[in-house]
Protein backbone atom coordinates (compact mmCIF):
# COMPACT_ATOMS: atom_id res chain seq x y z
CA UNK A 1 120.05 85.53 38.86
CA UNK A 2 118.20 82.84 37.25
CA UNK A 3 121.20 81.35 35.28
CA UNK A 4 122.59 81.05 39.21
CA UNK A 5 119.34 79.24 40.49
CA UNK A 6 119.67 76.93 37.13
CA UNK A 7 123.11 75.87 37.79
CA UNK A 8 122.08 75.54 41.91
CA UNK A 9 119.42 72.92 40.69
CA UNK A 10 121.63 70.98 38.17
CA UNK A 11 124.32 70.07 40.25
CA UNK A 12 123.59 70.29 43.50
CA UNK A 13 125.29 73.40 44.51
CA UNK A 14 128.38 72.06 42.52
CA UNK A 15 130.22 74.10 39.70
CA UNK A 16 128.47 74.07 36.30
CA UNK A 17 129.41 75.89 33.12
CA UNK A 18 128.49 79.41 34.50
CA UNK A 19 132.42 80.21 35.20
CA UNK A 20 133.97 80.70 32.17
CA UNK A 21 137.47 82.20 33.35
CA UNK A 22 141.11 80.85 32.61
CA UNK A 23 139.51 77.41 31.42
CA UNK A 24 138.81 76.92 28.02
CA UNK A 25 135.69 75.56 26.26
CA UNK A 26 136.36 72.09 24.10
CA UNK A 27 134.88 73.54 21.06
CA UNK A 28 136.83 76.46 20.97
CA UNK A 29 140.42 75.13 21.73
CA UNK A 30 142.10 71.95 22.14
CA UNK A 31 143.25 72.03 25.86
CA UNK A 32 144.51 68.85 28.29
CA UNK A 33 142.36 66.47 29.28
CA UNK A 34 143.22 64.28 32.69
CA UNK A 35 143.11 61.14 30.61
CA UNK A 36 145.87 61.87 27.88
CA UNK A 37 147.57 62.47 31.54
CA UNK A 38 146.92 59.80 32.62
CA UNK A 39 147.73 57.72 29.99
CA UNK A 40 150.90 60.02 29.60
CA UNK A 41 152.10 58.81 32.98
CA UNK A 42 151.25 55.17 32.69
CA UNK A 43 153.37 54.95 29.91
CA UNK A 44 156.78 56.47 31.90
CA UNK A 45 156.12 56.13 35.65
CA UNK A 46 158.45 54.35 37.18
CA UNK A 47 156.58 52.47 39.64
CA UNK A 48 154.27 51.05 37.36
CA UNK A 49 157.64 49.74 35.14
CA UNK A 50 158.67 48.54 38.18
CA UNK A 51 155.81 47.02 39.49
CA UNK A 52 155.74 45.11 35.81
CA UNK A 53 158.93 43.77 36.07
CA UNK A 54 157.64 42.43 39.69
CA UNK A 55 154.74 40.42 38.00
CA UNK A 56 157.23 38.85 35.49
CA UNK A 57 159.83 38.02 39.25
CA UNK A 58 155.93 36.61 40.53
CA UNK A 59 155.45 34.34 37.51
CA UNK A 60 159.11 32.68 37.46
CA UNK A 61 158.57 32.02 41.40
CA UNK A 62 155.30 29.89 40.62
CA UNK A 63 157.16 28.12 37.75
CA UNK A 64 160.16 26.79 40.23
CA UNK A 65 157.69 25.91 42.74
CA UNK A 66 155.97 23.74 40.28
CA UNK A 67 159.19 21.86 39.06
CA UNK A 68 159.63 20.67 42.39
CA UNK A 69 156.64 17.99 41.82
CA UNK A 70 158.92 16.66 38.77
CA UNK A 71 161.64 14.00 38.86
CA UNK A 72 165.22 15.91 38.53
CA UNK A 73 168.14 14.49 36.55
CA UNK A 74 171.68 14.90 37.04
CA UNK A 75 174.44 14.16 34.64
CA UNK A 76 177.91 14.48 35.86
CA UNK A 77 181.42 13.84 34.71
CA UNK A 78 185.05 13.71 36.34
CA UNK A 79 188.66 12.95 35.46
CA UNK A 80 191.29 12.69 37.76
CA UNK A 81 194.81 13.06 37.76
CA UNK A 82 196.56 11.44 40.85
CA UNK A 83 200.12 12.94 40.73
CA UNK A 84 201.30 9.85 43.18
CA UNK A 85 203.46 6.66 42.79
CA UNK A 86 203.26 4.55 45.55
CA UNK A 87 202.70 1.09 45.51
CA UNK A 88 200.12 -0.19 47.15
CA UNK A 89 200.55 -4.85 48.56
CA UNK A 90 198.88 -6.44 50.88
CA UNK A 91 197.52 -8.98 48.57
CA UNK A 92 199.00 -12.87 48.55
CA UNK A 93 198.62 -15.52 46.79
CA UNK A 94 199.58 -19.12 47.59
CA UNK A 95 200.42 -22.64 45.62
CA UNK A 96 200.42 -26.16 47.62
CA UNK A 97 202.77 -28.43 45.91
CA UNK A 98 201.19 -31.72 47.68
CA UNK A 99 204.07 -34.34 46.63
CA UNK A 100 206.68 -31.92 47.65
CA UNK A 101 204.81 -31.52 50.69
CA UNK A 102 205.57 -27.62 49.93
CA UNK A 103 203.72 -24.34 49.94
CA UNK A 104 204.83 -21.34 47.84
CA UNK A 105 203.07 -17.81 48.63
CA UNK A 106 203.71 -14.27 46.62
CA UNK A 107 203.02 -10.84 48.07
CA UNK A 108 201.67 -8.88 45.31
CA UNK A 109 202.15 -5.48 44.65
CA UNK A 110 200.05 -3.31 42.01
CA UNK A 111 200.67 0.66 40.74
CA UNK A 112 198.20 2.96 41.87
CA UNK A 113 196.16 4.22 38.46
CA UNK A 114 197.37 8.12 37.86
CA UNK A 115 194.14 8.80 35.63
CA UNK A 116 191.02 7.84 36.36
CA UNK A 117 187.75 9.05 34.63
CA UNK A 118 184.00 8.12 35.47
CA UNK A 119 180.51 9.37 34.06
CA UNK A 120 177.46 10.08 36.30
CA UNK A 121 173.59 10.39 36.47
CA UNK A 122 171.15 10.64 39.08
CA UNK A 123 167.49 10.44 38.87
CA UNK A 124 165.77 11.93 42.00
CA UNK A 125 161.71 12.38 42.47
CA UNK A 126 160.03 13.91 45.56
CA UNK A 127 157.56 11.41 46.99
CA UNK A 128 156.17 12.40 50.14
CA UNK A 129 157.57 16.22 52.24
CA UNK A 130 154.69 16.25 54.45
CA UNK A 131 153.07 19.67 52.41
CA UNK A 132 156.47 21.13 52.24
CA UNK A 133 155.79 21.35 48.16
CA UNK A 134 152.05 22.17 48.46
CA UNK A 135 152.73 25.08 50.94
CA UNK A 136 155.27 26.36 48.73
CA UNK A 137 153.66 26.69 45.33
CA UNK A 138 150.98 28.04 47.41
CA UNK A 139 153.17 30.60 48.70
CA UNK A 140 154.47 31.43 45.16
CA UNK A 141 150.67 31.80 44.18
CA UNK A 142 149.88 34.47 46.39
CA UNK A 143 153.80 36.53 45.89
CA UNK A 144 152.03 35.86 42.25
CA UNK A 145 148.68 37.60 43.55
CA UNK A 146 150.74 39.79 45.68
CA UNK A 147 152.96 41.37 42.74
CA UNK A 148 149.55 41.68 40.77
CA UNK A 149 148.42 43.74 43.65
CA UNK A 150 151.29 45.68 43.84
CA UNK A 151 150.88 46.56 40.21
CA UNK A 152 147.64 47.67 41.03
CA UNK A 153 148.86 50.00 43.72
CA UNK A 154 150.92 51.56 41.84
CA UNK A 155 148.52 52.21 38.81
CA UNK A 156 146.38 53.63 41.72
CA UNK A 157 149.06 55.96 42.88
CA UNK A 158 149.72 56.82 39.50
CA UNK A 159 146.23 58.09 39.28
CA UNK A 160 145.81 59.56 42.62
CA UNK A 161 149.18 61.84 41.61
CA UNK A 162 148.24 62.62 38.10
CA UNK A 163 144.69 63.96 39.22
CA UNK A 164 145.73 65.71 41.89
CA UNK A 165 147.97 67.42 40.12
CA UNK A 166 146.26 68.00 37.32
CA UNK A 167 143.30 69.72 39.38
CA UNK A 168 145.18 71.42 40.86
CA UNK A 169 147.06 72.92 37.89
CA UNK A 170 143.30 74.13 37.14
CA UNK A 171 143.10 75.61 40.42
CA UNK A 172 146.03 77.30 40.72
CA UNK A 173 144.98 78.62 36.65
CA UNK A 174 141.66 80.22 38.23
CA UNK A 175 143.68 81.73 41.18
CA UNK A 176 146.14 83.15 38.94
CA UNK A 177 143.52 84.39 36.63
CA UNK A 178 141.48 86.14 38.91
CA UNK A 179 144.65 87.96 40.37
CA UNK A 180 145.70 89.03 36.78
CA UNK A 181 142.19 90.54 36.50
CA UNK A 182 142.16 92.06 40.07
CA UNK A 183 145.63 93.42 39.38
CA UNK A 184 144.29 95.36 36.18
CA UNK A 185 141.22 96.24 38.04
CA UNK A 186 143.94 97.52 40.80
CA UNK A 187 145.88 99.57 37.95
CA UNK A 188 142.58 101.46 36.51
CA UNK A 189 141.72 102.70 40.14
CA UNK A 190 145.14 103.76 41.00
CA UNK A 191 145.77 105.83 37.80
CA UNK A 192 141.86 107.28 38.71
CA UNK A 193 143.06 108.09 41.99
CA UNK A 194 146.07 110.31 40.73
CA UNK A 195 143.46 111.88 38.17
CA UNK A 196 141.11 113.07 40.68
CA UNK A 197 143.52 113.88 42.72
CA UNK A 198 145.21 116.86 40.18
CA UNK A 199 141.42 117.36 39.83
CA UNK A 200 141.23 118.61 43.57
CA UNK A 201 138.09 115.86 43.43
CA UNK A 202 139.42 113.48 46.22
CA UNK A 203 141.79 114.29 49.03
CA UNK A 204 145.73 112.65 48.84
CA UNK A 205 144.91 109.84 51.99
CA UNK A 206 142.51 108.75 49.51
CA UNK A 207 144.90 108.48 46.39
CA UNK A 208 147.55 106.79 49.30
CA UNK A 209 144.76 104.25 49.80
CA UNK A 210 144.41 103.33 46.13
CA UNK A 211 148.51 103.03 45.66
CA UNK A 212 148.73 100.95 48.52
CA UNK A 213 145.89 98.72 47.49
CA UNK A 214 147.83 98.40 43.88
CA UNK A 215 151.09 97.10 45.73
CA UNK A 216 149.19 95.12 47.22
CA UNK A 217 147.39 93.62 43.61
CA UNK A 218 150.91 93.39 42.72
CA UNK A 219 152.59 91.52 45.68
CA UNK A 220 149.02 88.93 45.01
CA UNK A 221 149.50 88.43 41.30
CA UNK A 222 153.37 87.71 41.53
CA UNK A 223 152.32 85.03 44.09
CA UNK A 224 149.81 83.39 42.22
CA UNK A 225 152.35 83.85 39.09
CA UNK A 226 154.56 81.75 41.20
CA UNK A 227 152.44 79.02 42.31
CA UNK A 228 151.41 78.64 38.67
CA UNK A 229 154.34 78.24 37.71
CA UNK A 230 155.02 75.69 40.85
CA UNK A 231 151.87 73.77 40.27
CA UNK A 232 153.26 73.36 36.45
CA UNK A 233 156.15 71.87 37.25
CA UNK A 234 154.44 69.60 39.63
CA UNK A 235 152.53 68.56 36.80
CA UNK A 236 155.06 68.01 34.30
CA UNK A 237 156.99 66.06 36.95
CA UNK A 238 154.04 63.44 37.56
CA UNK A 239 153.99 62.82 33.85
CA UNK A 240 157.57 62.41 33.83
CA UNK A 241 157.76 64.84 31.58
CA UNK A 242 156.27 62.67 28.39
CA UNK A 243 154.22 65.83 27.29
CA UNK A 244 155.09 69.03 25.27
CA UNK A 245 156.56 71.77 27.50
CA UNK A 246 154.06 74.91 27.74
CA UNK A 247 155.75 78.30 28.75
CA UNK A 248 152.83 80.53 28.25
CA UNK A 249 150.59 81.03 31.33
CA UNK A 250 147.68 80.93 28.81
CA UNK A 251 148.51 77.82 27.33
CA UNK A 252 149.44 76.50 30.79
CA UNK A 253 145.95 76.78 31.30
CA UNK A 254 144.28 75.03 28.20
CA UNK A 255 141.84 72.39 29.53
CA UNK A 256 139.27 70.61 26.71
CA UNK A 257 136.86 69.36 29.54
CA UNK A 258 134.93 70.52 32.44
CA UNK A 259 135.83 69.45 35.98
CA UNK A 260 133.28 67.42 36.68
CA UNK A 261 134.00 65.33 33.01
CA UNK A 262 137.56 64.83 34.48
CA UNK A 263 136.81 63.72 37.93
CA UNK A 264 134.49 61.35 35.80
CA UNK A 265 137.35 59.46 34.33
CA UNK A 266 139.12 59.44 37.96
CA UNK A 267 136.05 58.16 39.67
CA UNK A 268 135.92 55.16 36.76
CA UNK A 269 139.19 54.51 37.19
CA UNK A 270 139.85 53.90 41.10
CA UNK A 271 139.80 50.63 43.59
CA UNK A 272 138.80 50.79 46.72
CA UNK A 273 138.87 47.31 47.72
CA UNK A 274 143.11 47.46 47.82
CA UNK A 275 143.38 47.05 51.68
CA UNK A 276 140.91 44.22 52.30
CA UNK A 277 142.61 42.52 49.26
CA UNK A 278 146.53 42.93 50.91
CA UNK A 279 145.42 41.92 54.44
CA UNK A 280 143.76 38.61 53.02
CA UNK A 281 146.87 38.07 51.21
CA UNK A 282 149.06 38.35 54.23
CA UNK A 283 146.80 35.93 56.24
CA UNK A 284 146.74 33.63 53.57
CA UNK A 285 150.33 33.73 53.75
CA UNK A 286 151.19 33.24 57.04
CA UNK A 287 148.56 30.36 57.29
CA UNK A 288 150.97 28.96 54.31
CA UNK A 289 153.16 29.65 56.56
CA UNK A 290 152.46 27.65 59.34
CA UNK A 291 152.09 24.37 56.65
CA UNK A 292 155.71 24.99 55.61
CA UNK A 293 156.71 25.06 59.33
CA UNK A 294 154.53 21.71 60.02
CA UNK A 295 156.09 20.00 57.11
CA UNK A 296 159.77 19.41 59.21
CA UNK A 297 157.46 17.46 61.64
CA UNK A 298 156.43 14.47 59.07
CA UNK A 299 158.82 11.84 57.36
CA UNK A 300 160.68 13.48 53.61
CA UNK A 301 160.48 10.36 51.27
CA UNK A 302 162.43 10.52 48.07
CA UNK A 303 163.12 8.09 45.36
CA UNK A 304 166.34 7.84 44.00
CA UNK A 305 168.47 6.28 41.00
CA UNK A 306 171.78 6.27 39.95
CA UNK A 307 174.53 4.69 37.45
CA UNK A 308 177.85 5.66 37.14
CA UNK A 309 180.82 3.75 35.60
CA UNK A 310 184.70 4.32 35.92
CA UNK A 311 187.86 4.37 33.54
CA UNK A 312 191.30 4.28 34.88
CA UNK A 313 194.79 4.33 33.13
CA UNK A 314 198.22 4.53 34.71
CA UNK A 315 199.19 6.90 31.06
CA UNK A 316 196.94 9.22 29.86
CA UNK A 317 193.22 10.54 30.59
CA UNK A 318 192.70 9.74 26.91
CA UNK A 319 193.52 6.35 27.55
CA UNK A 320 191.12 6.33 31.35
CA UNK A 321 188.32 7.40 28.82
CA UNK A 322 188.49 4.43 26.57
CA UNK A 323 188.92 2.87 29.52
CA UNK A 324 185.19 3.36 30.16
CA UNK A 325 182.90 0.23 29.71
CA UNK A 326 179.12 -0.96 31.09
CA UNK A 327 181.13 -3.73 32.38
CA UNK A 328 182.38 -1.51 35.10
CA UNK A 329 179.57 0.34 35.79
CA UNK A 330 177.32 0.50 38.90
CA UNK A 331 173.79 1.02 39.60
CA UNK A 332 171.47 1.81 42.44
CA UNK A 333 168.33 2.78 43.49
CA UNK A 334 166.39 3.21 46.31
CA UNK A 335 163.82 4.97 49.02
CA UNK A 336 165.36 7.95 51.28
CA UNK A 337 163.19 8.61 54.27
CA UNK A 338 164.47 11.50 56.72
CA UNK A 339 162.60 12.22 60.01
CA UNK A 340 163.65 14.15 62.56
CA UNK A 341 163.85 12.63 65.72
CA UNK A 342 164.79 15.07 68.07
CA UNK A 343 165.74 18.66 67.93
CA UNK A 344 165.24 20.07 71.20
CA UNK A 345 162.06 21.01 70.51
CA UNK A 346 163.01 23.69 67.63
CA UNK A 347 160.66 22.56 64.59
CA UNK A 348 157.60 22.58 67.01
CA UNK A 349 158.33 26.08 68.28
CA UNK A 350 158.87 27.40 64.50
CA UNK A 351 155.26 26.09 63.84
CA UNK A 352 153.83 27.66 67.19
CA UNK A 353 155.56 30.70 65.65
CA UNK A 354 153.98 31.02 62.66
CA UNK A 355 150.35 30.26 64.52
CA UNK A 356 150.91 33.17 66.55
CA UNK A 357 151.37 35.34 63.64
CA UNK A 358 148.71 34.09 61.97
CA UNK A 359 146.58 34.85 64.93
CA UNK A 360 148.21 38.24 65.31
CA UNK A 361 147.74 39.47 61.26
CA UNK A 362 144.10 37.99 61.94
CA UNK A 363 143.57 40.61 64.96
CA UNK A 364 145.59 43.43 62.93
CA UNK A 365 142.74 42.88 59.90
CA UNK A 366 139.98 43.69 62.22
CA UNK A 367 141.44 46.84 63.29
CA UNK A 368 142.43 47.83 60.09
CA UNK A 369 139.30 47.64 58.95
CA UNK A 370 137.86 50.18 61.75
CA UNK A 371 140.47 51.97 61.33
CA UNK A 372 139.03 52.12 57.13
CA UNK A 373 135.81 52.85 58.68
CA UNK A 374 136.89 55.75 60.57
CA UNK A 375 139.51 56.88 58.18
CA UNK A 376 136.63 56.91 55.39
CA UNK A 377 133.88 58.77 57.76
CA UNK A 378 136.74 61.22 58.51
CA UNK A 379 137.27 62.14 54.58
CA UNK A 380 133.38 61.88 53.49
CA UNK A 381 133.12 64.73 57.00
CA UNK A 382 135.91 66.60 54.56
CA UNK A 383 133.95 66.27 51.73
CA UNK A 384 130.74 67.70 53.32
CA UNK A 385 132.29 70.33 54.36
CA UNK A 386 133.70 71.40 50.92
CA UNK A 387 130.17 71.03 49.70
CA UNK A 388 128.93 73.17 52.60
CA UNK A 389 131.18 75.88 51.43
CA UNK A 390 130.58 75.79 47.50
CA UNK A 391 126.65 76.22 48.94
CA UNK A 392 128.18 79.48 50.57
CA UNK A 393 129.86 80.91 47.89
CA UNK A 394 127.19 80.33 45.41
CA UNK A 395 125.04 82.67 48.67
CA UNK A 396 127.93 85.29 48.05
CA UNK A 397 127.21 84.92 44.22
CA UNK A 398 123.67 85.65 44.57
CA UNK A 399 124.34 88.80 46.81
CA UNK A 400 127.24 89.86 44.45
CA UNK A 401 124.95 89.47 41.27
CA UNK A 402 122.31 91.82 42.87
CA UNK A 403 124.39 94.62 44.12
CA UNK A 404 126.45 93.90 40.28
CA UNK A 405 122.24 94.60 39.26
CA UNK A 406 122.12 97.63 40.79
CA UNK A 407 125.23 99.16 40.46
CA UNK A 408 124.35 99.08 36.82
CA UNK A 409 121.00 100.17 36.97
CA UNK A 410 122.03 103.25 39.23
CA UNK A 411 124.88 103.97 36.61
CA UNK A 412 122.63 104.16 33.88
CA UNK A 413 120.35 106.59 36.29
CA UNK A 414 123.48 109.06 36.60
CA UNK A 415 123.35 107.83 40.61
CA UNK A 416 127.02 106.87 41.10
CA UNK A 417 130.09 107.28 39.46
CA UNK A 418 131.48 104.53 37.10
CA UNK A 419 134.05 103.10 39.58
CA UNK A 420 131.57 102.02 41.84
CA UNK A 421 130.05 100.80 39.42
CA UNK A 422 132.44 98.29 38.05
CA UNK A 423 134.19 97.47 41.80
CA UNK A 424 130.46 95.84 42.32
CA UNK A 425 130.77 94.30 38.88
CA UNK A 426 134.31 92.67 39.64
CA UNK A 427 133.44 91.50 42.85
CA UNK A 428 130.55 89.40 41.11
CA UNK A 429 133.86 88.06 38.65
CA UNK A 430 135.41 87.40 41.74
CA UNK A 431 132.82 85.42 43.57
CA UNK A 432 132.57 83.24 40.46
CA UNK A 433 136.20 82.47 41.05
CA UNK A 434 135.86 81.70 44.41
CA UNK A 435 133.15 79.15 43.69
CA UNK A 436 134.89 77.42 40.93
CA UNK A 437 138.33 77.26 43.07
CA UNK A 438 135.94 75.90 45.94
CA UNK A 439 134.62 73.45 43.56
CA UNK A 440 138.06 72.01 42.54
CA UNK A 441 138.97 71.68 46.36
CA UNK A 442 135.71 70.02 46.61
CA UNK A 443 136.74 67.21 43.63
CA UNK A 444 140.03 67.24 45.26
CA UNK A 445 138.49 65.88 48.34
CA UNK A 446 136.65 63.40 47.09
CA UNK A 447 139.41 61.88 45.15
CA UNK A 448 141.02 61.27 48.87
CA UNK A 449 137.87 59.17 49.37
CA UNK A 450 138.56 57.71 45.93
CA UNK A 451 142.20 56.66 46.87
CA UNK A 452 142.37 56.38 50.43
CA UNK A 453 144.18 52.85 50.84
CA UNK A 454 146.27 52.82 53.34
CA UNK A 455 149.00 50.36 51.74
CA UNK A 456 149.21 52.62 49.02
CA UNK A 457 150.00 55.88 51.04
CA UNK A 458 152.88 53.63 53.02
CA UNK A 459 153.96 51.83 49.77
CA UNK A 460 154.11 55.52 47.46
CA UNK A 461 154.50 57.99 50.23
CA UNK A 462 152.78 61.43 48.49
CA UNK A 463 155.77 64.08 47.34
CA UNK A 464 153.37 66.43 46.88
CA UNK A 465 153.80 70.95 46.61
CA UNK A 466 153.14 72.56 49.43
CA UNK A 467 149.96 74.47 49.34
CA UNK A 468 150.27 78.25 48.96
């Protein structure tokens, strides 16, 4: 009774190291812990790969953005082959012959050039877009913050499915072990019953009662088997399978910490500011938005220069190549402005567009955030109430321990027979079962306070086993 009151005081009416059961001490084996896991999971998951590969996507986005503030150079080069050979006149020339009082003129007439070749560069450099540029390498800066945040996210679901299945592995290990026990338990009472019933010592309803309550055992355990085994395979599947395979039941159940030491690591490991984080990154981008939209109001300016020079040859492309000299060449430069004038009013509605959803997403982020308020008293209300019913159990406990007292006190006095006295025994066993399967629902709530961002549960919607 006192080790009960001790373990009351320590942690609150929590689960402390009276329940020994299906989990194993660290010093006495080497069993799972939730951060080998975790790290397990990190190392395979998919999402977090994925989410990886999303950064690297992020950080070539912000790089383009930026080389739109640099000058861009083109270098170009054509040949031609014109298959045509028409003559081309239209040109004349003329000679006054003054003592002859006579004027001679000559049409001329010239081949069109088959080949012609010409080099090309252009030198362009963004002076002025009206914020275009600024808007976008802002806009690349938060898909930069945003793919960061998704990485996050998914490290977070990563978590959130490796501890819960991990706990509940350890449940589902207590459930099954206390079943095994109960079944055994089940076995010695039935084979009693058929005893004392050759004995003429009880009557046959009674030996019925003990055969049914051994199917019963049986139809319990076999569940419990299965759900093991269910909750197993859940397990392996969150850490993609990047641990050793355990077939035993026994090893199945090997865990090197206590609960509350795992929940520890959870608890040190989880973000709850992932909501308020991807709302201000949406605003932010739709404000970005609006600039980008603004920008096709103002004048572009851009600077331009560009040479080029030409080769032609009525024989060979070879030929139109050597053909190439400075002294044919051209080059320009020069200012481009483009404004737009008049577009029926489009660019001004796309910018009123983007102000409306900027006011809209600003609207949405208050709501979401009562709606995180009320989400978050809703799961702490869950969490009292798992509390409330470890205090319970550990009530049961104390009333199981006593009768468990006196049954053995009144055995030793000759009082009542020995299967009375151990069904009070076992039902102090099972009452200590019942608190430490309470307690992992208990840790189980609280890590849906831990991990309760909504953009996470729409982003990774939870494949979860359904609960026996």
């Amino acid at each position: 009774m006192n080790k009960i009151l001790i373990s009351r005081s320590i942690m609150g009416g929590l689960f402390i190291s009276l329940f020994s059961g299906s989990v194993a001490n660290a010093e006495q084996i080497q069993g799972k812990t939730l951060a080998q896991a975790i790290e397990a999971a990190e190392s395979t998951h998919l999402s977090v790969r994925i989410s990886k590969a999303e950064m690297d996507e992020a950080g070539a986005r912000v790089a383009q953005a930026k080389a739109q503030f640099y000058p861009t150079l083109d270098v170009s080069a054509r040949t031609e082959r014109i298959n045509n050979k028409d003559k081309y006149s239209g040109v004349d020339a003329s000679v006054d012959i003054p003592p002859l009082g006579y004027t001679a003129t000559a049409t001329v007439e010239q081949n069109v050039p088959r080949y012609r070749a010409w080099p090309e560069m252009t030198a362009r450099q963004n002076v002025y877009t009206g914020g275009r540029l600024m808007a976008q390498l802002n806009q690349a800066n938060l898909s930069q913050q945003a793919a960061d945040l998704s990485q996050r996210i998914a490290l977070q679901q990563m978590l959130l499915d490796t501890s819960s299945a991990f706990f509940k592995l350890r449940r589902a290990c207590i459930q099954h072990s206390s079943a095994t026990r109960q079944l055994e338990r089940a076995k010695t009472m039935a084979s009693t019953a058929k005893q004392r019933l050759r004995e003429g010592r009880i009557s046959s309803i009674e030996e019925r009662t003990a055969a049914l309550a051994l199917v019963e055992k049986q139809s319990a355990s076999r569940s419990r088997e299965e759900y093991l085994e269910l909750a197993y395979a859940d397990y392996r599947s969150t850490i993609q399978n990047a641990m050793p395979e355990e077939r035993e039941p026994a090893k199945q159940c090997q865990f090197a910490n206590a609960v509350e030491t795992d929940f520890g690591y959870a608890l040190k490991m989880s973000d709850q500011t992932l909501d308020e984080q991807y709302e201000k990154l949406k605003l932010a981008a739709a404000r970005e938005g609006v600039a980008m939209q603004s920008a096709a109001l103002r004048p572009q300016v851009n600077l331009y220069a560009n040479y080029q020079a030409i080769g032609r040859s009525d024989d060979s492309i070879n030929k139109a190549l050597s053909d190439i000299s400075h002294r044919k060449s051209t080059a320009a430069a020069g200012l481009l402005i483009n404004l737009n004038v008049f577009d029926s009013g489009l660019a001004s509605q796309r910018v009123s567009e983007a102000e409306a959803k900027v006011r809209k997403l600003a609207l949405a982020t208050e709501q979401a955030a009562m709606d995180r308020e009320h989400m978050q008293r809703r799961r702490e209300l869950e969490v009292r109430m798992a509390k409330t019913r470890i205090d319970q159990l550990f009530s049961h406990l104390e009333v199981a321990t006593a009768e468990a007292d006196v049954a053995r006190q009144q055995l030793r006095a000759g009082t009542v027979n020995a299967n009375y006295a151990e069904e009070r025994i076992a039902r102090e066993q099972d009452a200590r079962d019942e608190i430490h399967v309470a307690h992992i629902d208990h840790v189980l709530a609280r890590l849906a306070v831990l991990f309760s961002s909504k953009i996470m549960q729409e982003s990774y919607p939870r494949r979860t086993m359904q609960e026996p």
